[in-house]
Protein backbone atom coordinates (compact mmCIF):
# COMPACT_ATOMS: atom_id res chain seq x y z
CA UNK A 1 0.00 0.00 0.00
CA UNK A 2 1.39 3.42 -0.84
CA UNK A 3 -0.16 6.56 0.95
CA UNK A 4 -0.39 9.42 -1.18
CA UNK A 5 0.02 13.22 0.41
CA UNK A 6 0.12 15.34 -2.36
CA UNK A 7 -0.50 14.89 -6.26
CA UNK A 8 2.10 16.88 -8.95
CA UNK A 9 -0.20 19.17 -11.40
CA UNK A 10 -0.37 16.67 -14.16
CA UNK A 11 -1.61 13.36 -12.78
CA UNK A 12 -4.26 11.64 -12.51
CA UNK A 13 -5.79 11.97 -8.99
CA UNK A 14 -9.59 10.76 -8.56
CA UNK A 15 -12.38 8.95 -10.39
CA UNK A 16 -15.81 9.59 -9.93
CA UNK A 17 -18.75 7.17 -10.95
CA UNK A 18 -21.93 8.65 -12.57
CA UNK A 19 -24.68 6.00 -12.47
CA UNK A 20 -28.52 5.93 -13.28
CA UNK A 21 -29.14 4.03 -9.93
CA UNK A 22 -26.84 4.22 -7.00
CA UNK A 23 -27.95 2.10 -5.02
CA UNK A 24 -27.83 -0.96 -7.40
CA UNK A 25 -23.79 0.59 -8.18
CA UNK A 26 -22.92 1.02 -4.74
CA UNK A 27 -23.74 -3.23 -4.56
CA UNK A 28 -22.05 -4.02 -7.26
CA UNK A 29 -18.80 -1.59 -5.97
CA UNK A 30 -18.64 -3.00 -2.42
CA UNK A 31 -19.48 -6.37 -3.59
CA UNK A 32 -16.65 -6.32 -6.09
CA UNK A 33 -14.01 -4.33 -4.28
CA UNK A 34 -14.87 -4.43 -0.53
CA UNK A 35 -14.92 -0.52 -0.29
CA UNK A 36 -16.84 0.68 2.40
CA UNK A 37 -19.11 4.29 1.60
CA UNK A 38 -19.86 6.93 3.47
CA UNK A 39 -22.12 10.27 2.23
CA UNK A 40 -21.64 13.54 1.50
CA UNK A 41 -24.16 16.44 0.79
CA UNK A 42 -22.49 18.97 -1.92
CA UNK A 43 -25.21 22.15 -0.93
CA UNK A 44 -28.01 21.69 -3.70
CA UNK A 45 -26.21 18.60 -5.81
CA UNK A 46 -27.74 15.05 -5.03
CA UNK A 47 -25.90 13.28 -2.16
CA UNK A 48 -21.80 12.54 -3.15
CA UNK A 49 -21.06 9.02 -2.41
CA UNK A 50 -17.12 8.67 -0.83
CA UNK A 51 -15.80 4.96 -1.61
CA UNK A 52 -13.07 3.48 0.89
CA UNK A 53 -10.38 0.97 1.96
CA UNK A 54 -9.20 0.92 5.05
CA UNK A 55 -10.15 4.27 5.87
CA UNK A 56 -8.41 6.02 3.03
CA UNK A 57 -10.86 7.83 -0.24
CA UNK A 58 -10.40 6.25 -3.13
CA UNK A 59 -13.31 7.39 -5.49
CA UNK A 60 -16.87 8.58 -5.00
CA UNK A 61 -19.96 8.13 -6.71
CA UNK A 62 -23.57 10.68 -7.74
CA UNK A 63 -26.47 9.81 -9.70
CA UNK A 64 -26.84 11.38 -12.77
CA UNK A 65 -28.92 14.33 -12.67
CA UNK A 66 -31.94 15.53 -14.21
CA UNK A 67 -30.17 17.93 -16.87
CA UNK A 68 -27.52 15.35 -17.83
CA UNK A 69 -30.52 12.95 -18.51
CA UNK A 70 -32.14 15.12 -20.99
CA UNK A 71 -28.81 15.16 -22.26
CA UNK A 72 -28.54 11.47 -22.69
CA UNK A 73 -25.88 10.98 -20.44
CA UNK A 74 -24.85 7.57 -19.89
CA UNK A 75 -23.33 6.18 -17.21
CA UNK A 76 -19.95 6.10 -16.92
CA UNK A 77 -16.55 6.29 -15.13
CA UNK A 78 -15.09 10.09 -15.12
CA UNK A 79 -11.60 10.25 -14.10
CA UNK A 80 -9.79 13.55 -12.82
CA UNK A 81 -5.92 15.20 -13.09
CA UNK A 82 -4.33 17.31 -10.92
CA UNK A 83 -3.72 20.78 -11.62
CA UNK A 84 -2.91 24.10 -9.65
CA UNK A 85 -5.18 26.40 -10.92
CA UNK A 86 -8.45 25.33 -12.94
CA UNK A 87 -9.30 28.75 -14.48
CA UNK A 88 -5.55 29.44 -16.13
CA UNK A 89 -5.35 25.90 -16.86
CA UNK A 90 -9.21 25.94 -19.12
CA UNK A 91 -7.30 28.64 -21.08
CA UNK A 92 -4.38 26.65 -21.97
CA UNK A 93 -7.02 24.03 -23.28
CA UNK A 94 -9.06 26.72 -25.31
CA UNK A 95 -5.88 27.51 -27.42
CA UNK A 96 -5.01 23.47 -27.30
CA UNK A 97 -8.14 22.83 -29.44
CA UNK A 98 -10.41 22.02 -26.20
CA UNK A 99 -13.91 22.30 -25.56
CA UNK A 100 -15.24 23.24 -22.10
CA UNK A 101 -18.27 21.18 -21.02
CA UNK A 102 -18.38 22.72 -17.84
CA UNK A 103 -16.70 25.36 -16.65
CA UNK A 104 -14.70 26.10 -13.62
CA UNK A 105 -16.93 25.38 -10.19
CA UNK A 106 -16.47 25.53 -6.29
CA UNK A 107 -16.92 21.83 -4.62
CA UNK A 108 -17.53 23.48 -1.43
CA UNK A 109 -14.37 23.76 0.04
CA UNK A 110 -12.96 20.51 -1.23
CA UNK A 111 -11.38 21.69 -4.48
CA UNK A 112 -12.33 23.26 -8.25
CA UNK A 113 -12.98 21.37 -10.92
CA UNK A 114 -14.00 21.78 -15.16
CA UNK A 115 -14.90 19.35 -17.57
CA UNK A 116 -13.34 19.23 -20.57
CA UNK A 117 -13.56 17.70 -23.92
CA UNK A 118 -10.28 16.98 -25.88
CA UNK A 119 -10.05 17.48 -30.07
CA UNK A 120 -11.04 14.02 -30.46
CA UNK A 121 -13.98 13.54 -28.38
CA UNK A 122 -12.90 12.44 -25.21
CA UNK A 123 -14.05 13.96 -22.14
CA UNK A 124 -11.53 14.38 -18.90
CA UNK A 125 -12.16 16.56 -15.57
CA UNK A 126 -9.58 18.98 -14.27
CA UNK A 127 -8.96 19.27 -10.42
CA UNK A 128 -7.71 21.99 -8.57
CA UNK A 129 -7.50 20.82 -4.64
CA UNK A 130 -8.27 22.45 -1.68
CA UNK A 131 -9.33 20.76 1.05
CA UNK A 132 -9.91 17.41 -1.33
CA UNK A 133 -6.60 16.38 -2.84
CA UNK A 134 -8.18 13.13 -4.74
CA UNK A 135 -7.48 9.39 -3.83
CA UNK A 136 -5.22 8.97 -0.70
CA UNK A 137 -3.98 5.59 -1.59
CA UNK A 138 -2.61 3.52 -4.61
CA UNK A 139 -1.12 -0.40 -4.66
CA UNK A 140 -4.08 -2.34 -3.42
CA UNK A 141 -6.57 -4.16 -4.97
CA UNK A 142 -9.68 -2.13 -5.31
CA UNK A 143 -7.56 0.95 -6.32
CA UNK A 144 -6.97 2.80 -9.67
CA UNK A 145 -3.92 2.13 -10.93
CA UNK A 146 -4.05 2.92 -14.90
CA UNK A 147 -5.74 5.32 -17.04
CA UNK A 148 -5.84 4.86 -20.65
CA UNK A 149 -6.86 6.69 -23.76
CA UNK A 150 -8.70 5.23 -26.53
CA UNK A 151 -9.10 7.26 -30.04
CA UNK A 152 -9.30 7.26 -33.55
CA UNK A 153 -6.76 10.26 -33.42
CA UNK A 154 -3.21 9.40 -31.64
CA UNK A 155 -1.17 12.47 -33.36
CA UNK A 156 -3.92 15.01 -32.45
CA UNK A 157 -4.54 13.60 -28.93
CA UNK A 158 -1.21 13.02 -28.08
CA UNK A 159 -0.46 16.74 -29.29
CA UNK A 160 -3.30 18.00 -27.23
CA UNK A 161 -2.26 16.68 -23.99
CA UNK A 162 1.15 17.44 -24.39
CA UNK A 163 0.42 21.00 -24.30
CA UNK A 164 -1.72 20.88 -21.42
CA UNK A 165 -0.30 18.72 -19.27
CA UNK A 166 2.59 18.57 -20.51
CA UNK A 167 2.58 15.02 -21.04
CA UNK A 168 5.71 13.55 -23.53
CA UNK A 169 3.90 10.95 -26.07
CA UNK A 170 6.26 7.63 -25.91
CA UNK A 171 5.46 4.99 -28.51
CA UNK A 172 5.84 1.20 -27.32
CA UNK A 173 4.77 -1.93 -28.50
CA UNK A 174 3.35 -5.27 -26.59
CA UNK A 175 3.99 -8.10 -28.98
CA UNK A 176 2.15 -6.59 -31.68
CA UNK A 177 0.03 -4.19 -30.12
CA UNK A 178 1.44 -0.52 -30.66
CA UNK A 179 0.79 1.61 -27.57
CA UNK A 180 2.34 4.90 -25.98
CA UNK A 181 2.80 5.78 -22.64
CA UNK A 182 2.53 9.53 -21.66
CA UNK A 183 5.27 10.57 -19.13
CA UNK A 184 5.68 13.57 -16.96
CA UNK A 185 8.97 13.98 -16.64
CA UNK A 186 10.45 9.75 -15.94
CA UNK A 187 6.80 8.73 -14.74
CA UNK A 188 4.59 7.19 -16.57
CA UNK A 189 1.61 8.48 -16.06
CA UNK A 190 -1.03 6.71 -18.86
CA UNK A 191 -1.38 5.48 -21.95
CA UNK A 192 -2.91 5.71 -25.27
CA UNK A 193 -3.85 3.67 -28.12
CA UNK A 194 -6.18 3.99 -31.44
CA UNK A 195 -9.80 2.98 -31.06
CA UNK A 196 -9.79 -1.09 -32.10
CA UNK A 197 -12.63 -0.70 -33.92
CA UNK A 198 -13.76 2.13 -36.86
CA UNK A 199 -16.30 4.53 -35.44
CA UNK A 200 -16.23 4.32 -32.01
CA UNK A 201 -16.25 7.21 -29.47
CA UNK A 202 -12.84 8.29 -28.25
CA UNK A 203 -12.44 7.92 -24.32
CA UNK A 204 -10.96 7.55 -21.02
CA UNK A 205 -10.75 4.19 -19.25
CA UNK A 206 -9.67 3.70 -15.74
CA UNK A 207 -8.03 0.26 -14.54
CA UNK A 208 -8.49 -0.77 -10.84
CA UNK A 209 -6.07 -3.22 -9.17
CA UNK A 210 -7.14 -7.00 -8.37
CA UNK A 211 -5.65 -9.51 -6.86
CA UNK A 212 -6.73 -12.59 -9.37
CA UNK A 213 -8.11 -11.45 -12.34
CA UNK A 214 -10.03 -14.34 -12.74
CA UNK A 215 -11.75 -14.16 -9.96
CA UNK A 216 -12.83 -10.77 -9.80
CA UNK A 217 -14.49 -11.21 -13.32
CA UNK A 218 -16.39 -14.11 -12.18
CA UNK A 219 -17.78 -12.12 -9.19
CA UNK A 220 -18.51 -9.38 -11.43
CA UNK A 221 -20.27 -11.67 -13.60
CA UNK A 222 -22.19 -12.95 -10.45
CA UNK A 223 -22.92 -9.62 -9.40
CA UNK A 224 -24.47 -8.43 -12.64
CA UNK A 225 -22.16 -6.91 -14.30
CA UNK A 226 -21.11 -7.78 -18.29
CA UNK A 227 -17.55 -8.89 -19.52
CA UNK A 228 -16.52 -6.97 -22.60
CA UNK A 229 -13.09 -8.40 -23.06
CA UNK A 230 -12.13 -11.40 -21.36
CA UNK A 231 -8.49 -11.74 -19.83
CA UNK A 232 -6.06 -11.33 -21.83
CA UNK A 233 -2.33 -11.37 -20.82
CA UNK A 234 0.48 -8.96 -21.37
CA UNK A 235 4.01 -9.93 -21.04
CA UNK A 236 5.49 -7.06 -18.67
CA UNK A 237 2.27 -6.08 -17.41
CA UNK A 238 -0.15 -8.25 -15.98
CA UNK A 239 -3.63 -9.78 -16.75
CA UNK A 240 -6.52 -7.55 -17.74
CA UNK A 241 -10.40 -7.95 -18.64
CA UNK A 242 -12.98 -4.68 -19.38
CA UNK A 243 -16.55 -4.92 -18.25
CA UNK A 244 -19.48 -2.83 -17.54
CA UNK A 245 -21.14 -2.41 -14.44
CA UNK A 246 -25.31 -3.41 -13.94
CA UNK A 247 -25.67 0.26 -15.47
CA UNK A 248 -23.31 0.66 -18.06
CA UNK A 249 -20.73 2.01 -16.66
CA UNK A 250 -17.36 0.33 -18.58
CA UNK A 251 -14.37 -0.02 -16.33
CA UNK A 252 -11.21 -2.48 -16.51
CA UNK A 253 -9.68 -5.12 -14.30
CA UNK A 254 -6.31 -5.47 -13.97
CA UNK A 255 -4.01 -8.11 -12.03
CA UNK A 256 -0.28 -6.92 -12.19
CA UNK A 257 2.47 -9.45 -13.38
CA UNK A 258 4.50 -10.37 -10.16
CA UNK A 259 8.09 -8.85 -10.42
């Protein structure tokens, strides 16, 4: 287990679940990943959800609202970087070829945060912290541990996030799979690849630690959730499956390869 103080502008520090029935999600979550949940109220927003292991935050959850259902929002996984100040950072990401989808707002006193929408469709929050830094610890099953990029676009998306983060674009290749790996400074801090199939939607997708991959897609299963890539193994990496949650909501698995 690592313990994490403080997060350096540039990473990714949170994920936040936006489901069509909580309740039903916050089953599936505990069932799948033993975090415990307590509640927040966020003045006149529906009630926050805080996820847990052993004591420490490690994502949160809110039911879609009625605005963003007239909007056809689906459910889904949003996951959040780190940066020092939200309002100089949107306008950085105006000139980058970004689209803001909602602009800078106060989460109480927890922190600031903006939605954006990168050139090639993708949508990613921004995070300025306060009181709220994000997660507060990483290396434990039930954790996120990986955030990857999916689009039909790797020269405009990788040029994009490079200028606002920063990020430096590092192509790779597993077997035959080409990938890169965005690093901030020697970290690596996510990765990238084009969209396997023609057509569909660029986006973000968050991995969370397991301890047997196996397992934890057969409990999914159990607990109603749907498998949308079955295990497949990595050499240097690990074992890792994608899957949707009862509502939707597509996630991955992802059991690291012992060192």
């Amino acid at each position: 287990m690592t313990k994490i103080t403080k997060y350096v502008p540039g990473t990714f520090c949170w994920e936040s679940l936006y489901t069509s029935d909580a309740a039903t999600a916050k089953t599936f979550y505990q069932g799948l990943f033993e975090w415990k949940v307590d509640y927040v109220r966020t003045g006149d927003a529906p009630t926050y959800s805080l996820f847990s292991i052993q004591g420490k935050e490690v994502c949160g959850m809110s039911e879609l609202n009625d605005k963003q259902k007239k909007q056809q929002i689906k459910p889904h996984w949003g996951t959040y970087v780190s940066v020092a100040n939200v309002d100089e950072f949107l306008k950085v990401a105006d000139v980058a070829g970004g689209r803001v989808l909602e602009p800078a707002s106060d989460s109480m006193d927890a922190g600031r945060s903006a939605l954006i929408q990168d050139p090639t469709g993708a949508t990613i929050s921004i995070w300025e912290p306060h009181k709220k830094i994000g997660a507060l610890i990483t290396d434990l099953p039930g954790t996120a541990c990986w955030r990857e990029l999916e689009t039909p676009n790797v020269d405009v998306a990788g040029k994009f996030y490079a200028t606002i983060f920063n990020w430096e674009p590092k192509p790779e290749k597993f077997g035959e799979m080409a990938y890169i790996t965005f690093k901030l400074g020697k970290k690596s801090v996510g990765g990238m690849m084009s969209t396997p199939k023609e057509g569909m939607p660029s986006n973000w997708l968050t991995y969370w630690t397991v301890k047997d991959c196996e397992k934890s897609l057969n409990k999914a299963d159990k607990l109603g959730g749907k498998i949308l890539k079955s295990i497949t193994e990595i050499k240097r990496v690990g074992k890792f499956a994608v899957l949707a949650d009862p509502q939707g909501a597509v996630f991955a698995i992802l059991q690291p390869e012992k060192k």
